[in-house]
Structures are given as C-alpha cells and as structure tokens.
PDB file of N, CA and C in Angstrom:
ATOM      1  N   UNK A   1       8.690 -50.263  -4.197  1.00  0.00           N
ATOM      2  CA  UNK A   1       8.037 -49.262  -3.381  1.00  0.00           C
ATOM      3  C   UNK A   1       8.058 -49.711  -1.926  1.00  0.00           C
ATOM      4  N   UNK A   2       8.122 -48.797  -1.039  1.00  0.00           N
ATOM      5  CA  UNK A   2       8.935 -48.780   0.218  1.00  0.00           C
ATOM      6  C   UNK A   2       7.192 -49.520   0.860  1.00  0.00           C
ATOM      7  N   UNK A   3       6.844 -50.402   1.764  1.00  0.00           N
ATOM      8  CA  UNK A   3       5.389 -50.711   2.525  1.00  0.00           C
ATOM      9  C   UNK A   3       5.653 -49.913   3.709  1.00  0.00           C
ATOM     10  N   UNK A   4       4.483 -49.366   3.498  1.00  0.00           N
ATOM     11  CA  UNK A   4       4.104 -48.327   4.366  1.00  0.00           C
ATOM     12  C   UNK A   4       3.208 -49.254   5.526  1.00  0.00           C
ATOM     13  N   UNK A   5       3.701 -48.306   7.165  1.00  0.00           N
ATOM     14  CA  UNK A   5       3.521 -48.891   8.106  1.00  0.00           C
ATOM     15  C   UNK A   5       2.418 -48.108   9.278  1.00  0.00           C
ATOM     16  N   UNK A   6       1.558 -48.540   9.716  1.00  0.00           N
ATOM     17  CA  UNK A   6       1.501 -47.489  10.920  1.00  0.00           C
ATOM     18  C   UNK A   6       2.283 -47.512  12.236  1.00  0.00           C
ATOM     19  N   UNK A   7       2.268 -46.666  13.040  1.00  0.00           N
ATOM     20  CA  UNK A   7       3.451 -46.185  14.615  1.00  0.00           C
ATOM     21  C   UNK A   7       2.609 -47.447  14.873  1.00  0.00           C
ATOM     22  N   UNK A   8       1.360 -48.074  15.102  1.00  0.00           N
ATOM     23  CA  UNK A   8       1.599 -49.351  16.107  1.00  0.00           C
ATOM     24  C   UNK A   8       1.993 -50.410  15.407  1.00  0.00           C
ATOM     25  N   UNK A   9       1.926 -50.166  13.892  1.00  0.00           N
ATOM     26  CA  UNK A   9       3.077 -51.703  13.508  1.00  0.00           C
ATOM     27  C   UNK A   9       4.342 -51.117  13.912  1.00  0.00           C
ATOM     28  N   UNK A  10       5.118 -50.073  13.567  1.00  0.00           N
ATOM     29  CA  UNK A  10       6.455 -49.886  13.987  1.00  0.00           C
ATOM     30  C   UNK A  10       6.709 -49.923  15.246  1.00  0.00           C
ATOM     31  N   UNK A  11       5.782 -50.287  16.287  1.00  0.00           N
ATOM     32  CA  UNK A  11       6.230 -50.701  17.854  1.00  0.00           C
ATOM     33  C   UNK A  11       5.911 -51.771  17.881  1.00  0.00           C
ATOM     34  N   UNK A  12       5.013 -52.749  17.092  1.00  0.00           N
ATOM     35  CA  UNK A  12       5.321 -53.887  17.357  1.00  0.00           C
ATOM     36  C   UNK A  12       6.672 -54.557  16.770  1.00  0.00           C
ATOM     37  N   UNK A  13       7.407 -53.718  15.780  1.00  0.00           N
ATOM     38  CA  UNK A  13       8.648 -53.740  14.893  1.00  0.00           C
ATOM     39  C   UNK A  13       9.695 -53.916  16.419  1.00  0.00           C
ATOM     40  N   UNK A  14       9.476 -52.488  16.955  1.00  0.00           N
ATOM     41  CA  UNK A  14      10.392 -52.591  18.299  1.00  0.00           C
ATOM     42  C   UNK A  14      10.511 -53.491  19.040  1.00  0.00           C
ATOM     43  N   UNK A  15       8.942 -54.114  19.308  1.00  0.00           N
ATOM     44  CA  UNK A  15       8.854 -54.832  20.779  1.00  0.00           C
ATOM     45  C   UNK A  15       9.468 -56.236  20.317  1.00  0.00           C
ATOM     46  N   UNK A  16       9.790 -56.939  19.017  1.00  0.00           N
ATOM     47  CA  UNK A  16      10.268 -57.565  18.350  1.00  0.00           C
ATOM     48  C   UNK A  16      11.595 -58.072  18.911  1.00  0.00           C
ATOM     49  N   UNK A  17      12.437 -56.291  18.593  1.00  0.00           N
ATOM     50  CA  UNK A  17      13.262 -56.630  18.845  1.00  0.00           C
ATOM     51  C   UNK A  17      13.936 -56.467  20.026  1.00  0.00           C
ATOM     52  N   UNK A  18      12.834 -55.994  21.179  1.00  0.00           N
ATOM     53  CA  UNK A  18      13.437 -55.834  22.284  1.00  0.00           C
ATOM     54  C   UNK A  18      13.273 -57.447  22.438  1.00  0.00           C
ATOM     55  N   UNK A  19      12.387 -58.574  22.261  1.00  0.00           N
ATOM     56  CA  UNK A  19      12.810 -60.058  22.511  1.00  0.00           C
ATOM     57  C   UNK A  19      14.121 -60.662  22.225  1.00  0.00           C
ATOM     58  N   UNK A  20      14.697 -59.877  20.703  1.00  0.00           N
ATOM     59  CA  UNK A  20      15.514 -60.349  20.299  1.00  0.00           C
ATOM     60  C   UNK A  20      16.718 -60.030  21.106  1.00  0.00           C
ATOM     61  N   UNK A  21      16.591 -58.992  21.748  1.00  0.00           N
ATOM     62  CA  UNK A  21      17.703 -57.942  22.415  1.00  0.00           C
ATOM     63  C   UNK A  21      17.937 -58.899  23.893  1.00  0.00           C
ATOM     64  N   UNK A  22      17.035 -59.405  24.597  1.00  0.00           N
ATOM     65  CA  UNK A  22      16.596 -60.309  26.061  1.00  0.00           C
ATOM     66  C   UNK A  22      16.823 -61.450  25.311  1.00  0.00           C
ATOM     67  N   UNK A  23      17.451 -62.175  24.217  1.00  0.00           N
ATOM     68  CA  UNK A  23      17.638 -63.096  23.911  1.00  0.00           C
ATOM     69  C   UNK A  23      19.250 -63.259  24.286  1.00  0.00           C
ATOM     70  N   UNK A  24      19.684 -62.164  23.019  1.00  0.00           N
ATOM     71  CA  UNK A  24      21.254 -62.128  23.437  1.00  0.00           C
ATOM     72  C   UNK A  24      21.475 -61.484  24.656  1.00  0.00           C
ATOM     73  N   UNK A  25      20.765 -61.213  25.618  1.00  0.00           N
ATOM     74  CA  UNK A  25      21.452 -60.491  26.733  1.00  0.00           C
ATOM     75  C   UNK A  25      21.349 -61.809  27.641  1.00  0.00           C
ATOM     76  N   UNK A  26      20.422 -62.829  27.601  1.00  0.00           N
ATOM     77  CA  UNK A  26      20.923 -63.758  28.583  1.00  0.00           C
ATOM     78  C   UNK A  26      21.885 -64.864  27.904  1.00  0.00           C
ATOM     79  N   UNK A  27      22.104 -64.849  26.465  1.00  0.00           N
ATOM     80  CA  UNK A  27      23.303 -65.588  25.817  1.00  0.00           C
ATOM     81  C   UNK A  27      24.079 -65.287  26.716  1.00  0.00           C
ATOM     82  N   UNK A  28      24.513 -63.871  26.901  1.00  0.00           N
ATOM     83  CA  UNK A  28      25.815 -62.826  27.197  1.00  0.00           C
ATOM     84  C   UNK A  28      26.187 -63.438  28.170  1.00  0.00           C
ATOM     85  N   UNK A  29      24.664 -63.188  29.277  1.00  0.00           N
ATOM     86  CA  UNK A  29      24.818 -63.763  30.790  1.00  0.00           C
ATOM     87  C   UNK A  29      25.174 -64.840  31.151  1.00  0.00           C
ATOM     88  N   UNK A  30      24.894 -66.122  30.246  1.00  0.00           N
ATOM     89  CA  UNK A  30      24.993 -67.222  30.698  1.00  0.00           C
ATOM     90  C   UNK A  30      26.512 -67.798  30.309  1.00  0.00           C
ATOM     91  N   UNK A  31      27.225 -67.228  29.328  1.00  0.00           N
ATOM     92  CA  UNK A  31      28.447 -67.008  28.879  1.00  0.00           C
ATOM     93  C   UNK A  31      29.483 -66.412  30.000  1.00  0.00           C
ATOM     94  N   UNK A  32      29.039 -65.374  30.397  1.00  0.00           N
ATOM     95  CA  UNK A  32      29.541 -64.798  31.675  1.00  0.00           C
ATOM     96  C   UNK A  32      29.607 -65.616  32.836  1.00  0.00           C
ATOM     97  N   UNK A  33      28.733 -66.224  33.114  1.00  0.00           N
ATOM     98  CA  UNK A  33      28.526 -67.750  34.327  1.00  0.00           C
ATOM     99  C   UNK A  33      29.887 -68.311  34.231  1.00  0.00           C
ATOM    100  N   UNK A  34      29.321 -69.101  33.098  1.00  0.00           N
ATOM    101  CA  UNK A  34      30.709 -69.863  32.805  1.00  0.00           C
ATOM    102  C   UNK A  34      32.148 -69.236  32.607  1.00  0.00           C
ATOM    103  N   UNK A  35      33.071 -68.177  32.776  1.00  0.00           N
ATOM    104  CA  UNK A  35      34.175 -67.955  32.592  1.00  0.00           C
ATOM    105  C   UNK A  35      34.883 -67.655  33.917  1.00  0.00           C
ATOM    106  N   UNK A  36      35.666 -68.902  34.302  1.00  0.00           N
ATOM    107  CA  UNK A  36      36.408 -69.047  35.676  1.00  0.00           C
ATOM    108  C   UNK A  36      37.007 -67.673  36.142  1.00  0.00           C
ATOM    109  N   UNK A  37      37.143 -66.545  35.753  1.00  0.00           N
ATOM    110  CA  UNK A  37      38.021 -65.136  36.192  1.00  0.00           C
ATOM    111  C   UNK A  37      36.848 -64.127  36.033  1.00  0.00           C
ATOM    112  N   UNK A  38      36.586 -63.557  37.034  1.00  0.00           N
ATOM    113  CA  UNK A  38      35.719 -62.406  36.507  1.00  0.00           C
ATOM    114  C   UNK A  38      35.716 -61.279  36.234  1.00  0.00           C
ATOM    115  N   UNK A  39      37.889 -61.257  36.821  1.00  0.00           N
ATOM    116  CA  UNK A  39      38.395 -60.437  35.921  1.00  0.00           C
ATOM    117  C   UNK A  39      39.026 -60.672  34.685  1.00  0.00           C
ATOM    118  N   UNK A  40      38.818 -61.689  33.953  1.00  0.00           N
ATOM    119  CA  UNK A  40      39.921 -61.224  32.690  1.00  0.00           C
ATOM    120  C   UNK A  40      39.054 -60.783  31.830  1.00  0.00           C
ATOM    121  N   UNK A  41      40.482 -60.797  30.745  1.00  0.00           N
ATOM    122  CA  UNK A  41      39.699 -59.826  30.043  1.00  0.00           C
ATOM    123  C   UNK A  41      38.460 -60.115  28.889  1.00  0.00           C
ATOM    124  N   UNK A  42      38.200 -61.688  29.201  1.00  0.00           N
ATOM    125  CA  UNK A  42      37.330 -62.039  28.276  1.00  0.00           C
ATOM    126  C   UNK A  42      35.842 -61.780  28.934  1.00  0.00           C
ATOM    127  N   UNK A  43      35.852 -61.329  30.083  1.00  0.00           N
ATOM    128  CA  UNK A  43      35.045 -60.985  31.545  1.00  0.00           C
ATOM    129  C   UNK A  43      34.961 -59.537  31.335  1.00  0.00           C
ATOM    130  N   UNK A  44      35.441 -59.046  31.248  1.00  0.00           N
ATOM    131  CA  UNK A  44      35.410 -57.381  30.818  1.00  0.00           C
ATOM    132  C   UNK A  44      34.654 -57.163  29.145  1.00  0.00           C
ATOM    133  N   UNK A  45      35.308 -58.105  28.864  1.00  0.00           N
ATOM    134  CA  UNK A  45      34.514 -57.369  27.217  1.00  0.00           C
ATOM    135  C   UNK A  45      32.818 -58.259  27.560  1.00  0.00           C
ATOM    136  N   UNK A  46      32.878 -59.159  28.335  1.00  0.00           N
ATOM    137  CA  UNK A  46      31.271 -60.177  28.195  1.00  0.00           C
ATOM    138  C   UNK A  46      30.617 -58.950  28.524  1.00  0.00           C
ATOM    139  N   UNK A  47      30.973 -58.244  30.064  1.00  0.00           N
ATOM    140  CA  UNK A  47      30.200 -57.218  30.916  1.00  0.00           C
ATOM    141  C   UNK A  47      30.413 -55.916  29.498  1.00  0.00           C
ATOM    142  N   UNK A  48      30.654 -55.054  28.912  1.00  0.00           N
ATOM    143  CA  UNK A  48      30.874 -54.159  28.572  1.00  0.00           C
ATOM    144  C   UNK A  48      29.743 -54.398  27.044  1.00  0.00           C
ATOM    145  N   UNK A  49      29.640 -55.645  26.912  1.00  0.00           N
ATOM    146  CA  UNK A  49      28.714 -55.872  25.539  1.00  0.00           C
ATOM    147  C   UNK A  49      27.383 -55.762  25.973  1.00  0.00           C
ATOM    148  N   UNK A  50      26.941 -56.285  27.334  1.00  0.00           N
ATOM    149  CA  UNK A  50      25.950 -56.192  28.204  1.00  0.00           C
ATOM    150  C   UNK A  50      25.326 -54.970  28.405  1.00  0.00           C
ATOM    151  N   UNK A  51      26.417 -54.055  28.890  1.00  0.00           N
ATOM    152  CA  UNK A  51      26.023 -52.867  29.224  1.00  0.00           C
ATOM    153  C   UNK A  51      25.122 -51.879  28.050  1.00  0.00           C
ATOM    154  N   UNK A  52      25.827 -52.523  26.788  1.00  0.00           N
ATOM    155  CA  UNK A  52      25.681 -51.907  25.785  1.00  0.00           C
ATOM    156  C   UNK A  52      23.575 -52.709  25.177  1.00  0.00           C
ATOM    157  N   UNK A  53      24.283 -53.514  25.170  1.00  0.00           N
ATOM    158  CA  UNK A  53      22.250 -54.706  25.035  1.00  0.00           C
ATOM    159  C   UNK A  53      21.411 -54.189  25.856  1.00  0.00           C
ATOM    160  N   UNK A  54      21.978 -53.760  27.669  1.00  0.00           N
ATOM    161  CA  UNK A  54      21.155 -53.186  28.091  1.00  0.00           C
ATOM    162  C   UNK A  54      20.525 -52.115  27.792  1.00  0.00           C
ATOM    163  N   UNK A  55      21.377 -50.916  27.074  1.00  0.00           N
ATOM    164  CA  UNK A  55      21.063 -49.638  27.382  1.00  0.00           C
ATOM    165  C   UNK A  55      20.045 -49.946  25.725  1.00  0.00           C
ATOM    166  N   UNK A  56      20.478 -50.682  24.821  1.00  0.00           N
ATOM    167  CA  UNK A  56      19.715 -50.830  23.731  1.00  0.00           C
ATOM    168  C   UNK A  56      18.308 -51.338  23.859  1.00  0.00           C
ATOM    169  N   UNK A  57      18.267 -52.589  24.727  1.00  0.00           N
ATOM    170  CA  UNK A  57      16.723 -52.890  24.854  1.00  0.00           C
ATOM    171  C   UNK A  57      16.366 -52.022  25.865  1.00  0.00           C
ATOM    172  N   UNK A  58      16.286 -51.211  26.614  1.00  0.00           N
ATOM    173  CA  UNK A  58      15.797 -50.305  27.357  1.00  0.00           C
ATOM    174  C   UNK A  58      15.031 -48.991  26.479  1.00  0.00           C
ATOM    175  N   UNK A  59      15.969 -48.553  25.356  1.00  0.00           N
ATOM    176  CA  UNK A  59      15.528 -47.639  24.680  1.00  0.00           C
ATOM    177  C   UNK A  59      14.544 -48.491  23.581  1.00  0.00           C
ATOM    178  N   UNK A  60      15.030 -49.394  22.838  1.00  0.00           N
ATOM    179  CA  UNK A  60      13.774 -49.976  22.270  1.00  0.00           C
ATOM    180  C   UNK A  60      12.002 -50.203  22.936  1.00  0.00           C
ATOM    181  N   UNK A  61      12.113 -50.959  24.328  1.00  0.00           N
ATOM    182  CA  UNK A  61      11.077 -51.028  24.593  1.00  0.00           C
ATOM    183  C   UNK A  61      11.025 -49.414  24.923  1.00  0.00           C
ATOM    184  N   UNK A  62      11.035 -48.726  25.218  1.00  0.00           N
ATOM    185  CA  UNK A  62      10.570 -46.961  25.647  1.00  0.00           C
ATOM    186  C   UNK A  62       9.972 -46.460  23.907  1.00  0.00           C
ATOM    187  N   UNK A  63      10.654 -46.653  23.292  1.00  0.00           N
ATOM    188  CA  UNK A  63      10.272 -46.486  21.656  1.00  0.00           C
ATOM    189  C   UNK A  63       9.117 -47.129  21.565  1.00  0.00           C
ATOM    190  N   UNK A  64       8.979 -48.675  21.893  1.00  0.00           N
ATOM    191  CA  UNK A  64       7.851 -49.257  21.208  1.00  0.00           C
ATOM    192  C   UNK A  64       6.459 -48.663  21.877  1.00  0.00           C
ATOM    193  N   UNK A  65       6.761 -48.556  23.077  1.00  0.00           N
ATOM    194  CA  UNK A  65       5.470 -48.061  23.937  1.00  0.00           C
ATOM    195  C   UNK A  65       5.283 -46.669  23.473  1.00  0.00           C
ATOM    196  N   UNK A  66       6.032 -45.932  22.817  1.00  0.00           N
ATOM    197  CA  UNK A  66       5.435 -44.486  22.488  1.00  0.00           C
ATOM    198  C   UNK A  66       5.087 -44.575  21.053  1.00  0.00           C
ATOM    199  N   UNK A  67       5.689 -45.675  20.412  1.00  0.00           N
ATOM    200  CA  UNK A  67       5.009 -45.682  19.307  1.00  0.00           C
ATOM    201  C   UNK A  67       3.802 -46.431  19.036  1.00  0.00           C
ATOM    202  N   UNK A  68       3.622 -47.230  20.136  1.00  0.00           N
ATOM    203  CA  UNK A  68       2.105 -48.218  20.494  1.00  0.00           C
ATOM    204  C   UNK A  68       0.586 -47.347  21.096  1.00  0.00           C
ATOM    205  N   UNK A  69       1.522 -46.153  21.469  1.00  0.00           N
ATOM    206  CA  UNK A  69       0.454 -45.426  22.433  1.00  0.00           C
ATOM    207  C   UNK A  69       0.472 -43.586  21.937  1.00  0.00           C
ATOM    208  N   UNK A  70       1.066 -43.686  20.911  1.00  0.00           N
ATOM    209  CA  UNK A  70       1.142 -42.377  20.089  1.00  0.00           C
ATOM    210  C   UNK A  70      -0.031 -41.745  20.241  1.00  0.00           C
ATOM    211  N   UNK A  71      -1.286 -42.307  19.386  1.00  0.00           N
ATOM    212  CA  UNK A  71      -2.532 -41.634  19.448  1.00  0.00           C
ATOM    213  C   UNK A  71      -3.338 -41.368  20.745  1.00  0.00           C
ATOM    214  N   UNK A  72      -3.083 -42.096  22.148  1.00  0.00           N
ATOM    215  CA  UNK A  72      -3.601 -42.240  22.566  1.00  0.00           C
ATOM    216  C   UNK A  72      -3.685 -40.431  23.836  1.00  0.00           C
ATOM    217  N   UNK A  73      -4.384 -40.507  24.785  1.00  0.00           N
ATOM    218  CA  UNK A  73      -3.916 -39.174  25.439  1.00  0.00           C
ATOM    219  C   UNK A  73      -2.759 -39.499  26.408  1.00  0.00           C
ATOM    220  N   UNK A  74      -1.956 -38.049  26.568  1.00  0.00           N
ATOM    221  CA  UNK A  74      -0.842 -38.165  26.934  1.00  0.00           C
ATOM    222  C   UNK A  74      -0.738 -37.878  28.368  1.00  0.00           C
ATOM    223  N   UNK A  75      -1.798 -38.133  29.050  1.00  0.00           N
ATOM    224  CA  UNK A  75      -2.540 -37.859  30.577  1.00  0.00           C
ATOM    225  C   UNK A  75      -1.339 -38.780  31.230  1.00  0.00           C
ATOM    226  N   UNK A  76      -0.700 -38.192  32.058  1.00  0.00           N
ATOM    227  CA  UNK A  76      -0.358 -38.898  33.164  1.00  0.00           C
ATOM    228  C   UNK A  76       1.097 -39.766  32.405  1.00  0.00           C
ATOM    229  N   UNK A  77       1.750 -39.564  30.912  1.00  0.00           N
ATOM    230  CA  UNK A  77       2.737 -40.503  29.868  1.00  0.00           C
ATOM    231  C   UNK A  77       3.951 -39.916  29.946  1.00  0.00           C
ATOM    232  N   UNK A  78       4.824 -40.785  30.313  1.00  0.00           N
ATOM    233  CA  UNK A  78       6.383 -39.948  30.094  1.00  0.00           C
ATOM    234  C   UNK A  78       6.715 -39.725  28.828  1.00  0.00           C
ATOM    235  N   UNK A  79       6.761 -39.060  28.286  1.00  0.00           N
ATOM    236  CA  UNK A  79       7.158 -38.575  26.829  1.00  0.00           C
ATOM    237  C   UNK A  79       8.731 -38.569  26.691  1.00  0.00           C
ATOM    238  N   UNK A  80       9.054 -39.279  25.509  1.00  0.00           N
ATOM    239  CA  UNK A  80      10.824 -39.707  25.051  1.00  0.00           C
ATOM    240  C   UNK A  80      11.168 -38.588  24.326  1.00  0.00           C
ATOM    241  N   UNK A  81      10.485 -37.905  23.999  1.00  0.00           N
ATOM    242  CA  UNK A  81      10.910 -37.232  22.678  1.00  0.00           C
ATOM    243  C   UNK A  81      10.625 -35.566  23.089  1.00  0.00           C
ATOM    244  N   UNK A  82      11.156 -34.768  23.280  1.00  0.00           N
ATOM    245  CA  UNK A  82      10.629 -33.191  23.396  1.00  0.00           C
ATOM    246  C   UNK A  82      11.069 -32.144  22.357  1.00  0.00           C
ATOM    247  N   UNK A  83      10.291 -31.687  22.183  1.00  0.00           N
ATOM    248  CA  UNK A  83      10.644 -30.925  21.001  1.00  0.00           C
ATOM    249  C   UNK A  83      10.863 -29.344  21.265  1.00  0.00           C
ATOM    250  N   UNK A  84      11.951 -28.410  21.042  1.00  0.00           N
ATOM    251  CA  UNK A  84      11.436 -27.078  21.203  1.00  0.00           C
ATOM    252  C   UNK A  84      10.737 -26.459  20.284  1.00  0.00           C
TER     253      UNK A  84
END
C-alpha cells in the first residue's frame, strides 16, 4: 500500500531535491573550471547539462514552496499552476 503524504511532506520531498539538484550543479561547475577549451565540445555538453539542472532546480524549488504554502492565503503569492 502506497504511504500517503501531506503537500508539506511532498515539498519537503522537493526541497530535498532541489539540494540534491545544487549538488550536481556545482559538480558540473567545478568540472567546467577545469577543462582547458571553453569551446570544445566537452565544454558545450558541461554548459548544456547545466542549463538543463538549472531550469530543473528552479522549478523544483517553485513546486516545493507551493506545496509548503498550499493551505496558507494566497495574499500577495505567485501561483505556478492556473487552471481554466
């Protein structure tokens, strides 16, 4: 049977892994330091995996905070999600 969670355990689920996400993104970075060309192409794929960690922990932490602050009032909250 599946354990059932509430939205602020499933944002602390997120905020988890947005650490995990700022973990490998300064692996990435510090990998990137070190490679003498900053064009080749092992320099292109470092930056292009980055881009991708970024745009992922960006949306994770935005997730965790709406799922941390679900109940709360939505006075003044950017809302991720719109529904028609």
């Amino acid at each position: 049977m599946a354990e059932t969670k509430t939205l602020y355990e499933l944002g602390e689920e997120y905020e988890r892994e947005v650490q995990q996400l700022k973990r490998r993104i300064a692996e990435k970075r510090c990998a990137l330091r070190g490679i003498a060309s900053v064009c080749s192409n092992e320099a292109y794929e470092l930056k292009r995996e980055l881009k991708v960690l970024y745009s992922e922990c960006r949306e994770a932490a935005e997730i965790a905070e709406y799922l941390k602050n679900y109940y709360q009032p939505h006075k003044g909250r950017r809302e991720i999600f719109r529904y028609k």
